[in-house]
PDB file of N, CA and C in Angstrom:
ATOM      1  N   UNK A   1     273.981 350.352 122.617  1.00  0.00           N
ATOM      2  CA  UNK A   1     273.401 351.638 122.231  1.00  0.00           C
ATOM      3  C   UNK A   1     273.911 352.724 123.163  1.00  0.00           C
ATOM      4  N   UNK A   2     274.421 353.893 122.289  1.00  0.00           N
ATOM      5  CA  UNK A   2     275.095 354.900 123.145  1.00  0.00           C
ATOM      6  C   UNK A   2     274.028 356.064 123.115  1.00  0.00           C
ATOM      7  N   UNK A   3     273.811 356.833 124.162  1.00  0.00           N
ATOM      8  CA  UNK A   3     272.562 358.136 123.829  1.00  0.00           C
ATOM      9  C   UNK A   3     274.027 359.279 124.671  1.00  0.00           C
ATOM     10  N   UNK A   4     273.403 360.227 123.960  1.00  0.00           N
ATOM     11  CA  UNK A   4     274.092 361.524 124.980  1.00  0.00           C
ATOM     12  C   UNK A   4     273.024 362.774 124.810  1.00  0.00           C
ATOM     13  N   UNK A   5     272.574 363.281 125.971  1.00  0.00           N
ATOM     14  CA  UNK A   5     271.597 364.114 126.580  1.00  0.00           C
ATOM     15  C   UNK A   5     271.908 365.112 127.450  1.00  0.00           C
ATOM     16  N   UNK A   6     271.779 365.919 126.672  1.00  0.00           N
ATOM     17  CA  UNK A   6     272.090 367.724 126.884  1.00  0.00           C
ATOM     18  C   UNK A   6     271.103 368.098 127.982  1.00  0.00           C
ATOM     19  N   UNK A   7     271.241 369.014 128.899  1.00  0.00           N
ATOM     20  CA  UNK A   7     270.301 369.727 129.648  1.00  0.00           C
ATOM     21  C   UNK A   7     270.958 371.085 129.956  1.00  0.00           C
ATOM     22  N   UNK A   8     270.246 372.110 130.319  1.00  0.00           N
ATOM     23  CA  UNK A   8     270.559 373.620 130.746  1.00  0.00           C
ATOM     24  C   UNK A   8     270.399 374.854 129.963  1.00  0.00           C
ATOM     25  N   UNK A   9     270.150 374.221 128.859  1.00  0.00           N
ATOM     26  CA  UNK A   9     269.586 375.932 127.990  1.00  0.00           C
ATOM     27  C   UNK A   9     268.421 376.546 128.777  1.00  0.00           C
ATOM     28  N   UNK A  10     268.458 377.443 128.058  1.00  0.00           N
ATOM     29  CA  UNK A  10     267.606 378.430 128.129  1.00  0.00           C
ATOM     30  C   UNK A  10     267.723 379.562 127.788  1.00  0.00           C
ATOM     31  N   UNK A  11     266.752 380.518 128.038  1.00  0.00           N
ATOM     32  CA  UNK A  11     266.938 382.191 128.173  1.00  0.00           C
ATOM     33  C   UNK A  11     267.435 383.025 129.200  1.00  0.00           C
ATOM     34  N   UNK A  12     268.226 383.497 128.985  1.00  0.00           N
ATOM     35  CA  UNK A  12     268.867 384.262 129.411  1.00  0.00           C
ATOM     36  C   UNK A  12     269.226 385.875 129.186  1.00  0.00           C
ATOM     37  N   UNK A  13     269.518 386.729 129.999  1.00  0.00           N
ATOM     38  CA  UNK A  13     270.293 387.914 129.703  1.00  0.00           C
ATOM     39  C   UNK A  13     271.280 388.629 129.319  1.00  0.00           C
ATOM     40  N   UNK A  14     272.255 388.862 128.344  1.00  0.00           N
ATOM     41  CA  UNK A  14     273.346 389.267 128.045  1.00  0.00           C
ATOM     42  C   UNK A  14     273.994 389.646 129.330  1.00  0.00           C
ATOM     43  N   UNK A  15     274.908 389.493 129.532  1.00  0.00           N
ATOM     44  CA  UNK A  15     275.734 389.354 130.638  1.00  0.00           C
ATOM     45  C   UNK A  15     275.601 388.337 131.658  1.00  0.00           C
ATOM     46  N   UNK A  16     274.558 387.346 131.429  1.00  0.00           N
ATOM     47  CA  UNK A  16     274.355 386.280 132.453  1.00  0.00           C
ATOM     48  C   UNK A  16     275.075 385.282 131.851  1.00  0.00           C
ATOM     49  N   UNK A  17     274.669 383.992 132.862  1.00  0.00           N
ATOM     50  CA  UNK A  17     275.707 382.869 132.708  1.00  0.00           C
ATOM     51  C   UNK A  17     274.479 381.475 132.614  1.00  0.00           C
ATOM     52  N   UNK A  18     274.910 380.649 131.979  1.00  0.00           N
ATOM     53  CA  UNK A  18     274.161 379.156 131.751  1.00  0.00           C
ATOM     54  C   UNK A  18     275.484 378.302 132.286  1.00  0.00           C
ATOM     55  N   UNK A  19     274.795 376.706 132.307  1.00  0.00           N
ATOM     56  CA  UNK A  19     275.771 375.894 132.707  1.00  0.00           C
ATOM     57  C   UNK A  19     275.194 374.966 131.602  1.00  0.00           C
ATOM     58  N   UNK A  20     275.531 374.350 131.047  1.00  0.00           N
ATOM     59  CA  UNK A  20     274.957 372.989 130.062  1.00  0.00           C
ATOM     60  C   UNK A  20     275.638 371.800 130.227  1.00  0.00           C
ATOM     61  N   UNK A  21     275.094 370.747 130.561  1.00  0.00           N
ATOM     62  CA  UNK A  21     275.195 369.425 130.784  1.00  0.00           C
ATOM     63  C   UNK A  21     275.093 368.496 130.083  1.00  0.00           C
ATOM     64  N   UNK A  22     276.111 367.058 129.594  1.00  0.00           N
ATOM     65  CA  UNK A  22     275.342 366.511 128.879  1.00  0.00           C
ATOM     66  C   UNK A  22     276.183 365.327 129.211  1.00  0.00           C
ATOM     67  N   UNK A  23     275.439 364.022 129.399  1.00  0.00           N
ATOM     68  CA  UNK A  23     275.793 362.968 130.711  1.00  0.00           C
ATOM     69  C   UNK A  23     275.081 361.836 129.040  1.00  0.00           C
ATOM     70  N   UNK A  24     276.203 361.117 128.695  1.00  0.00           N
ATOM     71  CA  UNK A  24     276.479 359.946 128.038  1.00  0.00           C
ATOM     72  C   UNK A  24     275.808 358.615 128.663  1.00  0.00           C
ATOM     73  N   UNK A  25     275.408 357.571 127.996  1.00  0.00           N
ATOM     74  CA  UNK A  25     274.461 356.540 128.866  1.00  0.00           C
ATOM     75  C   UNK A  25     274.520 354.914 127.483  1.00  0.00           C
ATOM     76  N   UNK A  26     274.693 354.371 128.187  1.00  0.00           N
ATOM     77  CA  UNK A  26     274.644 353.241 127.395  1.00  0.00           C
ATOM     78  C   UNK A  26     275.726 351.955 127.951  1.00  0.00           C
ATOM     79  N   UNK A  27     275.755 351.290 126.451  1.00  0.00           N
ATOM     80  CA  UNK A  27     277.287 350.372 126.802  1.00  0.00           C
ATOM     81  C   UNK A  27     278.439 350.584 126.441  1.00  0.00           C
ATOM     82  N   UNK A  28     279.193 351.451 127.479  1.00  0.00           N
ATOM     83  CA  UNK A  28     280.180 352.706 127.234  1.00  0.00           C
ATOM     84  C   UNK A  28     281.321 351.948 127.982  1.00  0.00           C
ATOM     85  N   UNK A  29     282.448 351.738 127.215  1.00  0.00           N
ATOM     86  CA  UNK A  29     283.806 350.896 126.939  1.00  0.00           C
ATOM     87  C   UNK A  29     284.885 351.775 127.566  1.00  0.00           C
ATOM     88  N   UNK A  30     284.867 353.454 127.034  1.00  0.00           N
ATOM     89  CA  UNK A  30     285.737 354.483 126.910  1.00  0.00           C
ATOM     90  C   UNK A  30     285.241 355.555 126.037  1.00  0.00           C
ATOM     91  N   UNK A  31     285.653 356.605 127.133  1.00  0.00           N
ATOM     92  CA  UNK A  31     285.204 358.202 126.043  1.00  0.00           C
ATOM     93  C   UNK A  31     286.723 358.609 125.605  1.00  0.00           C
ATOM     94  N   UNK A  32     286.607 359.182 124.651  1.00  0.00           N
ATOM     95  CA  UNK A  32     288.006 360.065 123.628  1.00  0.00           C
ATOM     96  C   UNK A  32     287.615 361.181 124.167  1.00  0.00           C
ATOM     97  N   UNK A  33     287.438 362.060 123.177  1.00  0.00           N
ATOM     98  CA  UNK A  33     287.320 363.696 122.991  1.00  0.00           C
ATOM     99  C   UNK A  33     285.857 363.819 123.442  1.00  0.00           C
ATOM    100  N   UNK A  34     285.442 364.873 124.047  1.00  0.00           N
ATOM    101  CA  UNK A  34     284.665 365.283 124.065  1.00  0.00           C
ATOM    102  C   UNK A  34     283.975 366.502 123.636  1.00  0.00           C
ATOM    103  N   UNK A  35     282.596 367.472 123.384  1.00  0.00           N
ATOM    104  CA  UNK A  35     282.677 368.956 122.735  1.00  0.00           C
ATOM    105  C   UNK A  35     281.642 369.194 122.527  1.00  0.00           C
ATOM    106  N   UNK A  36     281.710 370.576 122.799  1.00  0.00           N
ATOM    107  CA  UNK A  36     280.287 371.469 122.454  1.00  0.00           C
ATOM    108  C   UNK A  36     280.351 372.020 121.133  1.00  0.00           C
ATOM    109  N   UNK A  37     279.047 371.998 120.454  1.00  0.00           N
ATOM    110  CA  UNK A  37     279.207 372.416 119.190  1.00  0.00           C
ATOM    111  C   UNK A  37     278.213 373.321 119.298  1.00  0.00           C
ATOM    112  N   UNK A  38     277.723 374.284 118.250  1.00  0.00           N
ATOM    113  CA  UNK A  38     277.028 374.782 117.863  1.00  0.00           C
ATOM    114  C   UNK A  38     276.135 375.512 116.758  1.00  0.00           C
ATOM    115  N   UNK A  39     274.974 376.632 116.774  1.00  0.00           N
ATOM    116  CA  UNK A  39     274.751 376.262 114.971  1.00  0.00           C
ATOM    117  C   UNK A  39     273.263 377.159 115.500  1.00  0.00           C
ATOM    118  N   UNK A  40     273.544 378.715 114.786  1.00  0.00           N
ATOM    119  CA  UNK A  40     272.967 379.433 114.716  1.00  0.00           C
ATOM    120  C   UNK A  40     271.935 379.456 113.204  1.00  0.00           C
ATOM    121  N   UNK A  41     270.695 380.046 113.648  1.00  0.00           N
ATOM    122  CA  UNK A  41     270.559 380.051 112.194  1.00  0.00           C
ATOM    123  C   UNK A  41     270.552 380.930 111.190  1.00  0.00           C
ATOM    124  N   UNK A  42     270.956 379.908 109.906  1.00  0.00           N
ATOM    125  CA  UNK A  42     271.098 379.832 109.116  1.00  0.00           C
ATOM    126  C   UNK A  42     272.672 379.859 108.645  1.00  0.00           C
ATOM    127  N   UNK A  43     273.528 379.340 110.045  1.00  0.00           N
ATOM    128  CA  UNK A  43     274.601 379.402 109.905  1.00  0.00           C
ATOM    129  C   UNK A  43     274.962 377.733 110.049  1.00  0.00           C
ATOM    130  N   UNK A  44     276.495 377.706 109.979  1.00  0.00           N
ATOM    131  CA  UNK A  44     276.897 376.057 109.944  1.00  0.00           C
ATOM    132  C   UNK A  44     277.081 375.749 111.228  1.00  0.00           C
ATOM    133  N   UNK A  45     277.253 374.631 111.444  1.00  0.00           N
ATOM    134  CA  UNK A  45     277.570 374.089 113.396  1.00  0.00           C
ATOM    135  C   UNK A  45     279.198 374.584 113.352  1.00  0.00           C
ATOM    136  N   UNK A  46     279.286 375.017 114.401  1.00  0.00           N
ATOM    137  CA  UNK A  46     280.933 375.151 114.599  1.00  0.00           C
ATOM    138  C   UNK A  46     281.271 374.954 116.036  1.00  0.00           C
ATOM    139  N   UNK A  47     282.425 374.359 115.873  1.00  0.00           N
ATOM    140  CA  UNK A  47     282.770 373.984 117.312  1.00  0.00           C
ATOM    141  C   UNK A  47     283.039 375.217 118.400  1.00  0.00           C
ATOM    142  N   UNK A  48     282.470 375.278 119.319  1.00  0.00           N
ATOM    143  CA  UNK A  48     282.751 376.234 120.659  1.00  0.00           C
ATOM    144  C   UNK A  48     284.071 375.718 121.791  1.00  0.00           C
ATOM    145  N   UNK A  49     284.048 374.314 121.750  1.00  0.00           N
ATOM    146  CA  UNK A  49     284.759 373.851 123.042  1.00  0.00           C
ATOM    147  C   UNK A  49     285.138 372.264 122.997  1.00  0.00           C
ATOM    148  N   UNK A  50     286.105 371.974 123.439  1.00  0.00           N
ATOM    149  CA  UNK A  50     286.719 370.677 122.936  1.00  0.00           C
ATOM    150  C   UNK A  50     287.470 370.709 124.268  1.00  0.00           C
ATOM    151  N   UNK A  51     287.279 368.895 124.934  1.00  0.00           N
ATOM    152  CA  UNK A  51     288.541 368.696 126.044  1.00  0.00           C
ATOM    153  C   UNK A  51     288.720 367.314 125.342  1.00  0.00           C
ATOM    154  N   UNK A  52     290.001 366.972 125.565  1.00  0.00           N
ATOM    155  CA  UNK A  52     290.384 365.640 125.596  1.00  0.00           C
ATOM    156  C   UNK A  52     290.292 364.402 126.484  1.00  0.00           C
ATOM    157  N   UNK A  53     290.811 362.938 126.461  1.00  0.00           N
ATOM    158  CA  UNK A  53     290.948 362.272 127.762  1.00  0.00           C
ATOM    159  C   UNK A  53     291.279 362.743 128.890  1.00  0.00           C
ATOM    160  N   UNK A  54     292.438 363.625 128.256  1.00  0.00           N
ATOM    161  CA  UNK A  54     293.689 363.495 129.446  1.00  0.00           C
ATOM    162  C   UNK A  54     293.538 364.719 129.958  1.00  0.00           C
ATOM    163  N   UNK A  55     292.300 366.036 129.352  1.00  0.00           N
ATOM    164  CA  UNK A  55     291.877 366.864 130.015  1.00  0.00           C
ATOM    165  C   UNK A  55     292.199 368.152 129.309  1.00  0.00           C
ATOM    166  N   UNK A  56     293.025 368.130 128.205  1.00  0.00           N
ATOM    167  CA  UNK A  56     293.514 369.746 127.478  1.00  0.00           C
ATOM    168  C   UNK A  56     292.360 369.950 126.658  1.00  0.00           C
ATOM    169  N   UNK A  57     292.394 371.276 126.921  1.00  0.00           N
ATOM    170  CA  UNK A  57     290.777 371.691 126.007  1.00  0.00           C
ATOM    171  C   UNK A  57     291.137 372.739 124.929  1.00  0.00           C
ATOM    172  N   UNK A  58     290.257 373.564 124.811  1.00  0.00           N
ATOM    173  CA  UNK A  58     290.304 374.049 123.252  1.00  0.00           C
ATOM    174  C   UNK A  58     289.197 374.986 123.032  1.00  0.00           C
ATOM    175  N   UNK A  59     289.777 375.985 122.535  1.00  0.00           N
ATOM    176  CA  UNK A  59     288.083 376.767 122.498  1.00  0.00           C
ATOM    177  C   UNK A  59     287.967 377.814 121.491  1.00  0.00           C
ATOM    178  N   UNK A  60     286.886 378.038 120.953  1.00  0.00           N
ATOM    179  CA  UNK A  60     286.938 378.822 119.564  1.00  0.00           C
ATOM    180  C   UNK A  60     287.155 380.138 120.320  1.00  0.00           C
ATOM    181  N   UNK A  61     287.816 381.089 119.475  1.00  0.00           N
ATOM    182  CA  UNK A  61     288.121 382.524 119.995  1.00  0.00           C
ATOM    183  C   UNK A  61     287.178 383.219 120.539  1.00  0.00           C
ATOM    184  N   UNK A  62     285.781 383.369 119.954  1.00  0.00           N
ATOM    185  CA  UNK A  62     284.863 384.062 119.874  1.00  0.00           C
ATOM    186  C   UNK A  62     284.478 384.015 121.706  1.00  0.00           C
ATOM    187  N   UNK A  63     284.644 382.481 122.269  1.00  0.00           N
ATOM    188  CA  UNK A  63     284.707 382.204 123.657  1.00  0.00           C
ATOM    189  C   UNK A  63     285.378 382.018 124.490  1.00  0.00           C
ATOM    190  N   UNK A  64     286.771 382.297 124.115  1.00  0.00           N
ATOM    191  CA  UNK A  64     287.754 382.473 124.951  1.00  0.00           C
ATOM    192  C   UNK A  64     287.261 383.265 125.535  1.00  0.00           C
ATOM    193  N   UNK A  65     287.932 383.116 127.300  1.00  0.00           N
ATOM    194  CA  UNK A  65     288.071 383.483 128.373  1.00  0.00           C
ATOM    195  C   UNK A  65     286.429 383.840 128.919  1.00  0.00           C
ATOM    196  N   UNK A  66     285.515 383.000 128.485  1.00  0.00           N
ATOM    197  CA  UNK A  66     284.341 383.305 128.860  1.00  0.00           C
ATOM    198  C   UNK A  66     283.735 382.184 128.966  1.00  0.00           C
ATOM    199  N   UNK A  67     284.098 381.265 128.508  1.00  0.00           N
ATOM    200  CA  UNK A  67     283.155 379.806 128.276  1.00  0.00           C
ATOM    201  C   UNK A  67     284.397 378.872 129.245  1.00  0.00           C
ATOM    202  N   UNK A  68     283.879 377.758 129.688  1.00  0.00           N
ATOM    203  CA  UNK A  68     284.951 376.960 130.436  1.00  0.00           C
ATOM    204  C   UNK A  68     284.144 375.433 130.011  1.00  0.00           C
ATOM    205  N   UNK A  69     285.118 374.133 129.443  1.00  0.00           N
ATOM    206  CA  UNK A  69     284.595 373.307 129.247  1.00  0.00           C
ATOM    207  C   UNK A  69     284.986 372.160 130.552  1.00  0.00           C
ATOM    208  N   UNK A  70     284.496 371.304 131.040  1.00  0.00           N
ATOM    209  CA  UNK A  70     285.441 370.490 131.942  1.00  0.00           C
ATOM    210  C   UNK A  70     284.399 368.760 131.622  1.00  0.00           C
ATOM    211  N   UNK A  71     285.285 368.021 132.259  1.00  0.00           N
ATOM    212  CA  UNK A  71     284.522 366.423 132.476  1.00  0.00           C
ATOM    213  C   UNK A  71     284.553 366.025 133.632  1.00  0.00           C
ATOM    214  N   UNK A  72     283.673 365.031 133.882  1.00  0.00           N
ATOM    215  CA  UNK A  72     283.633 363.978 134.872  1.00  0.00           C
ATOM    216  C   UNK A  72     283.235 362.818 134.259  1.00  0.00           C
ATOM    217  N   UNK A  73     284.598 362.424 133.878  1.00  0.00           N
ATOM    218  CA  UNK A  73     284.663 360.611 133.776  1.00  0.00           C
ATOM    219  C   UNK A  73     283.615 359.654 134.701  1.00  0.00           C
ATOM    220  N   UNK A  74     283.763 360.057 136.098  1.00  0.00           N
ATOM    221  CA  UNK A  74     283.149 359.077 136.775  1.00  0.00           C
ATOM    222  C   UNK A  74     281.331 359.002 136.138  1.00  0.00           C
ATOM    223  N   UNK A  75     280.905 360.206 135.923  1.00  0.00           N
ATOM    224  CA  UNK A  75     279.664 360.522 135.432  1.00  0.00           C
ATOM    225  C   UNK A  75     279.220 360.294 133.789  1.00  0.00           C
ATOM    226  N   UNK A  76     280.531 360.247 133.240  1.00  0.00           N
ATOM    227  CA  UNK A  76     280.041 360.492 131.902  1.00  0.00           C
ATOM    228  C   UNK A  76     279.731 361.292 131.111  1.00  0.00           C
ATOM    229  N   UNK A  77     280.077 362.690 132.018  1.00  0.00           N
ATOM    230  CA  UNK A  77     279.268 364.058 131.292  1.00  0.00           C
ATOM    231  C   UNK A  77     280.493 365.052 131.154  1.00  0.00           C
ATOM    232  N   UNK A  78     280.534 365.777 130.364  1.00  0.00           N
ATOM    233  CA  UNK A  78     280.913 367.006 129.691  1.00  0.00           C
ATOM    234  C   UNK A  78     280.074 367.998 130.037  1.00  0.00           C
ATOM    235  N   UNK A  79     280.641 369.296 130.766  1.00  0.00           N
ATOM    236  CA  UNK A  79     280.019 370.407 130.845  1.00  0.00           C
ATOM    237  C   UNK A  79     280.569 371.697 130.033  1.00  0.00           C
ATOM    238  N   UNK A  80     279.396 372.629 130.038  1.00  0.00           N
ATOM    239  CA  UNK A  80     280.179 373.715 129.297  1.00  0.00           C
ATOM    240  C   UNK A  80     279.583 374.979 130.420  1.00  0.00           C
ATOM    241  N   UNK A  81     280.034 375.714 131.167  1.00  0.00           N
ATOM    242  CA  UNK A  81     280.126 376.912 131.710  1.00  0.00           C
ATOM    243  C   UNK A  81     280.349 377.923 130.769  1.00  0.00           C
ATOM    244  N   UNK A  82     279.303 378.874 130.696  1.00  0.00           N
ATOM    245  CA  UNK A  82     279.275 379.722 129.977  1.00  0.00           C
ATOM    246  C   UNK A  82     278.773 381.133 130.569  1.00  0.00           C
ATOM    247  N   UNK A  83     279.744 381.985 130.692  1.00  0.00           N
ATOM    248  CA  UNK A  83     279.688 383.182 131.442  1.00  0.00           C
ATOM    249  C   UNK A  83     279.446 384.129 130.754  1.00  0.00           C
ATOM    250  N   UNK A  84     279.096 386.170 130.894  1.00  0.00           N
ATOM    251  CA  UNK A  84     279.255 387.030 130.722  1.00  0.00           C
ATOM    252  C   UNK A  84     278.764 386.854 128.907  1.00  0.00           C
ATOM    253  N   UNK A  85     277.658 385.986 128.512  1.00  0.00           N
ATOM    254  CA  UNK A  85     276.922 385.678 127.313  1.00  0.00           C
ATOM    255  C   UNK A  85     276.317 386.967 126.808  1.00  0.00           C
ATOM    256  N   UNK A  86     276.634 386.302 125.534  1.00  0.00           N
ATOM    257  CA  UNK A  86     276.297 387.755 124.660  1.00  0.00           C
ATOM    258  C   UNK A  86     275.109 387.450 123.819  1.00  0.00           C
ATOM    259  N   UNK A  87     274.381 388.284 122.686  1.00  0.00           N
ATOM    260  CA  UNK A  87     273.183 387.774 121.895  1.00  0.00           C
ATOM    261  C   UNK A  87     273.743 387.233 120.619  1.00  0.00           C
ATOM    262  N   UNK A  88     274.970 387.168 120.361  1.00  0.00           N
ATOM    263  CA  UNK A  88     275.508 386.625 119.254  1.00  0.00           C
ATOM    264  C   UNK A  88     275.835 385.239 120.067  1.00  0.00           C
ATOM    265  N   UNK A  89     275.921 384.847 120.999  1.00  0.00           N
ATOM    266  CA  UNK A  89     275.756 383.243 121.980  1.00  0.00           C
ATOM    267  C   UNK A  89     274.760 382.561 121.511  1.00  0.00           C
ATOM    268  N   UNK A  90     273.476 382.902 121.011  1.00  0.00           N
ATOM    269  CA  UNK A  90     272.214 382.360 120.958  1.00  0.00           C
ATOM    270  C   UNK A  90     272.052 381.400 119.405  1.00  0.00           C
ATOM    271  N   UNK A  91     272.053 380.383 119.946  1.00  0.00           N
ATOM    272  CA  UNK A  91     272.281 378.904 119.150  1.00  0.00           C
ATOM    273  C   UNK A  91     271.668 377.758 119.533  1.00  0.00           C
ATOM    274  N   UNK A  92     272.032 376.747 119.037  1.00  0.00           N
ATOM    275  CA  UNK A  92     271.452 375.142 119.322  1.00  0.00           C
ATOM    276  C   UNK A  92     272.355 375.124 119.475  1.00  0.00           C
ATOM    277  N   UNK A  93     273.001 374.720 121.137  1.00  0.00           N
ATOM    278  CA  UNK A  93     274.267 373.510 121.261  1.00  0.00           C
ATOM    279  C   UNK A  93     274.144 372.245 121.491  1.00  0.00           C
ATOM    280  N   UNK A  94     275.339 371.876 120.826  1.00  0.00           N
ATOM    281  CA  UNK A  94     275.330 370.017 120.180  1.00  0.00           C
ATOM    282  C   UNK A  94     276.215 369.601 121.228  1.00  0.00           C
ATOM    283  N   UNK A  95     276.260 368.317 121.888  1.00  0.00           N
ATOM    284  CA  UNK A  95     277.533 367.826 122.719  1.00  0.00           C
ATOM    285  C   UNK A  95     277.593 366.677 121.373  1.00  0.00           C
ATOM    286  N   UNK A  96     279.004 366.803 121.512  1.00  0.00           N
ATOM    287  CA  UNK A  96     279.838 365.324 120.865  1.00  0.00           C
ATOM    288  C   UNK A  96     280.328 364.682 121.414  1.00  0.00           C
ATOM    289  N   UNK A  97     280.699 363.245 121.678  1.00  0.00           N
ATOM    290  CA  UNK A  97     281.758 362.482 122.375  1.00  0.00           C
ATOM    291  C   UNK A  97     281.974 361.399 121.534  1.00  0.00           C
ATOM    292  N   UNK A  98     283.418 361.314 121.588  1.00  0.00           N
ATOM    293  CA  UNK A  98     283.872 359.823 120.556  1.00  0.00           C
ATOM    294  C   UNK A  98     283.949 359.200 121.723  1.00  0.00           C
ATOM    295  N   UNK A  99     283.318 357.924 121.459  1.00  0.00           N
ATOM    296  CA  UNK A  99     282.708 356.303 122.132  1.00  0.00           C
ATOM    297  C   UNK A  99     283.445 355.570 121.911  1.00  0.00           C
ATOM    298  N   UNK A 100     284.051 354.753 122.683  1.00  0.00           N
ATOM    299  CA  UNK A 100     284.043 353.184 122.499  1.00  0.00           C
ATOM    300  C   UNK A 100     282.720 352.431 123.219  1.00  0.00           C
ATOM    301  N   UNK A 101     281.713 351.842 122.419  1.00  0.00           N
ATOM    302  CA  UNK A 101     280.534 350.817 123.058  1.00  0.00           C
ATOM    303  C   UNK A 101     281.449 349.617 122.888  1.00  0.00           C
ATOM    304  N   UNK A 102     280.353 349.025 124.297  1.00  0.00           N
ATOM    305  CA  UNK A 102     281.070 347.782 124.023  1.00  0.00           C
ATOM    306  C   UNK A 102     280.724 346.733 122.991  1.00  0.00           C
ATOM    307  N   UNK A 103     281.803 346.011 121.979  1.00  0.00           N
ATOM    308  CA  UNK A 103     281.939 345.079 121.370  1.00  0.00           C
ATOM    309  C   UNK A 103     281.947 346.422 119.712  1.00  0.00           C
ATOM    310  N   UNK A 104     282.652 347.281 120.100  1.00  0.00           N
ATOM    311  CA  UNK A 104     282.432 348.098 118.860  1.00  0.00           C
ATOM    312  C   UNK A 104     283.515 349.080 119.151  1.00  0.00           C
ATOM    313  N   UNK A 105     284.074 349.477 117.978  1.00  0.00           N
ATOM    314  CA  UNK A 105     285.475 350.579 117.723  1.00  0.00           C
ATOM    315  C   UNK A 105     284.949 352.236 118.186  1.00  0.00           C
ATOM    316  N   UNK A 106     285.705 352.934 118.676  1.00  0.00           N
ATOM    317  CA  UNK A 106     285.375 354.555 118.246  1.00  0.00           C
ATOM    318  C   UNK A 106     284.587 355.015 117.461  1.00  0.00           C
ATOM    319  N   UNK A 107     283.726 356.036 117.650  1.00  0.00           N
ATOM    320  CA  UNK A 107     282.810 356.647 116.879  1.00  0.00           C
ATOM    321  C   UNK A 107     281.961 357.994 117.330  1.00  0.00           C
ATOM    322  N   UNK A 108     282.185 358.783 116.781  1.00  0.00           N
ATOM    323  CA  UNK A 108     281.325 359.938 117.228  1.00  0.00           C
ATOM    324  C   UNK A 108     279.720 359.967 117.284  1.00  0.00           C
ATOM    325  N   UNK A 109     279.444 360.564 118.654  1.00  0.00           N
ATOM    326  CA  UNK A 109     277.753 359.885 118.942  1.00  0.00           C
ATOM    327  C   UNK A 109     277.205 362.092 119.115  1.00  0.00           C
ATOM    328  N   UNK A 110     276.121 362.419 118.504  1.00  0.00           N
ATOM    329  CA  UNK A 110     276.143 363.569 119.097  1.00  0.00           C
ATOM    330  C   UNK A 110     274.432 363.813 119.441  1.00  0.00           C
ATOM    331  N   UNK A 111     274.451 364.765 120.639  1.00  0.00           N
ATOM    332  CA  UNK A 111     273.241 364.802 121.349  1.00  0.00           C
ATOM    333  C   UNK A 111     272.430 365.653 120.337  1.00  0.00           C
ATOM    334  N   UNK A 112     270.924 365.582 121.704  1.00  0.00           N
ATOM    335  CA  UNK A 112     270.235 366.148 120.474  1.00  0.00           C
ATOM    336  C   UNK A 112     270.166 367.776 120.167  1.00  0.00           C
ATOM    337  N   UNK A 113     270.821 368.476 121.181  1.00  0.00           N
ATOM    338  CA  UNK A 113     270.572 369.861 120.946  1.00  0.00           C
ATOM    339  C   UNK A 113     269.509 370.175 122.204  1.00  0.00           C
ATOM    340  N   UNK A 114     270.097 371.669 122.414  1.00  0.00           N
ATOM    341  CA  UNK A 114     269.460 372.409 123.597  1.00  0.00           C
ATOM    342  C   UNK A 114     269.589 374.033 123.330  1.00  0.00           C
ATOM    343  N   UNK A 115     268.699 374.564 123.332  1.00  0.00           N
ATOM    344  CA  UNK A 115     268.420 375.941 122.675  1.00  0.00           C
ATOM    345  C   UNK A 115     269.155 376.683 123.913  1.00  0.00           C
ATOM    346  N   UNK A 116     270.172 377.659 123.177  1.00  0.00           N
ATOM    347  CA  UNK A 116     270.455 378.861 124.148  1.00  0.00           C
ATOM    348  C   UNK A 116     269.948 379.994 123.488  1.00  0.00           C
ATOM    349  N   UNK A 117     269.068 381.147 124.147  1.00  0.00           N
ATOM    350  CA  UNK A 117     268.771 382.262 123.592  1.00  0.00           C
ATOM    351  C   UNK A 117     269.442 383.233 124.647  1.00  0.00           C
ATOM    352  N   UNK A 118     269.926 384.623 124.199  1.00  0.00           N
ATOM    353  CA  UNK A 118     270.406 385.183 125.194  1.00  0.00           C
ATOM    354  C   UNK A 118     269.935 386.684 124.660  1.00  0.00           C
ATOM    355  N   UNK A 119     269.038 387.674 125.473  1.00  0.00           N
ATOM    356  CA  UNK A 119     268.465 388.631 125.189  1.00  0.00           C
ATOM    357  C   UNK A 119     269.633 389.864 125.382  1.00  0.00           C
ATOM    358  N   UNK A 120     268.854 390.836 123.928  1.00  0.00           N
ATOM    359  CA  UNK A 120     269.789 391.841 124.384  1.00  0.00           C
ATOM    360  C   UNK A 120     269.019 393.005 125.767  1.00  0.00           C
TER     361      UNK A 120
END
């Protein structure tokens, strides 16, 4: 059984910064890709931030040069640094990570969500 568990939302101020965490736990073989998603409402989830194994990341425009994604393998966790936030920021973010558990193939596992609100 694989879990992955988000922490660090909250409220915040337009122009402030969050950090969000989300640290993978189980019988964990190998991580792939990792990523922050997100999903305003009444809108669809869309991806914010994507790193790979080997560390190249990826990031929707809207957060370029403002959001920073990084990992720690040794930990298991994917972070997302998120700077100079705006009120169009304010969402449920999702972490994703494709898994290998052990005695089982690849598969995307995704957390449960952590509210960012960001005031104007």
């Amino acid at each position: 059984q694989v879990q992955l568990v988000e922490s660090g939302g909250g409220l915040v101020q337009a122009g402030g910064s969050l950090r969000l965490s989300c640290a993978a736990s189980g019988t964990i073989s190998s991580i792939n890709g990792m990523g922050w998603y997100r999903q305003a409402p009444g809108k669809q989830r869309e991806l914010v931030a994507g790193i790979s194994s080997g560390g190249i990341t990826n990031y929707a425009g809207s957060v370029k040069g403002r959001f920073t994604i990084s990992r720690d393998d040794a930990k298991n966790t994917v972070y997302l640094q998120m700077n100079s936030l705006k009120p169009e920021d304010t969402a449920v973010y999702f972490c994703n990570a494709v898994i290998k558990s052990t005695g089982y193939s690849f598969r995307g596992y995704w957390g449960q969500g952590t509210q960012v609100t960001v005031s104007s």
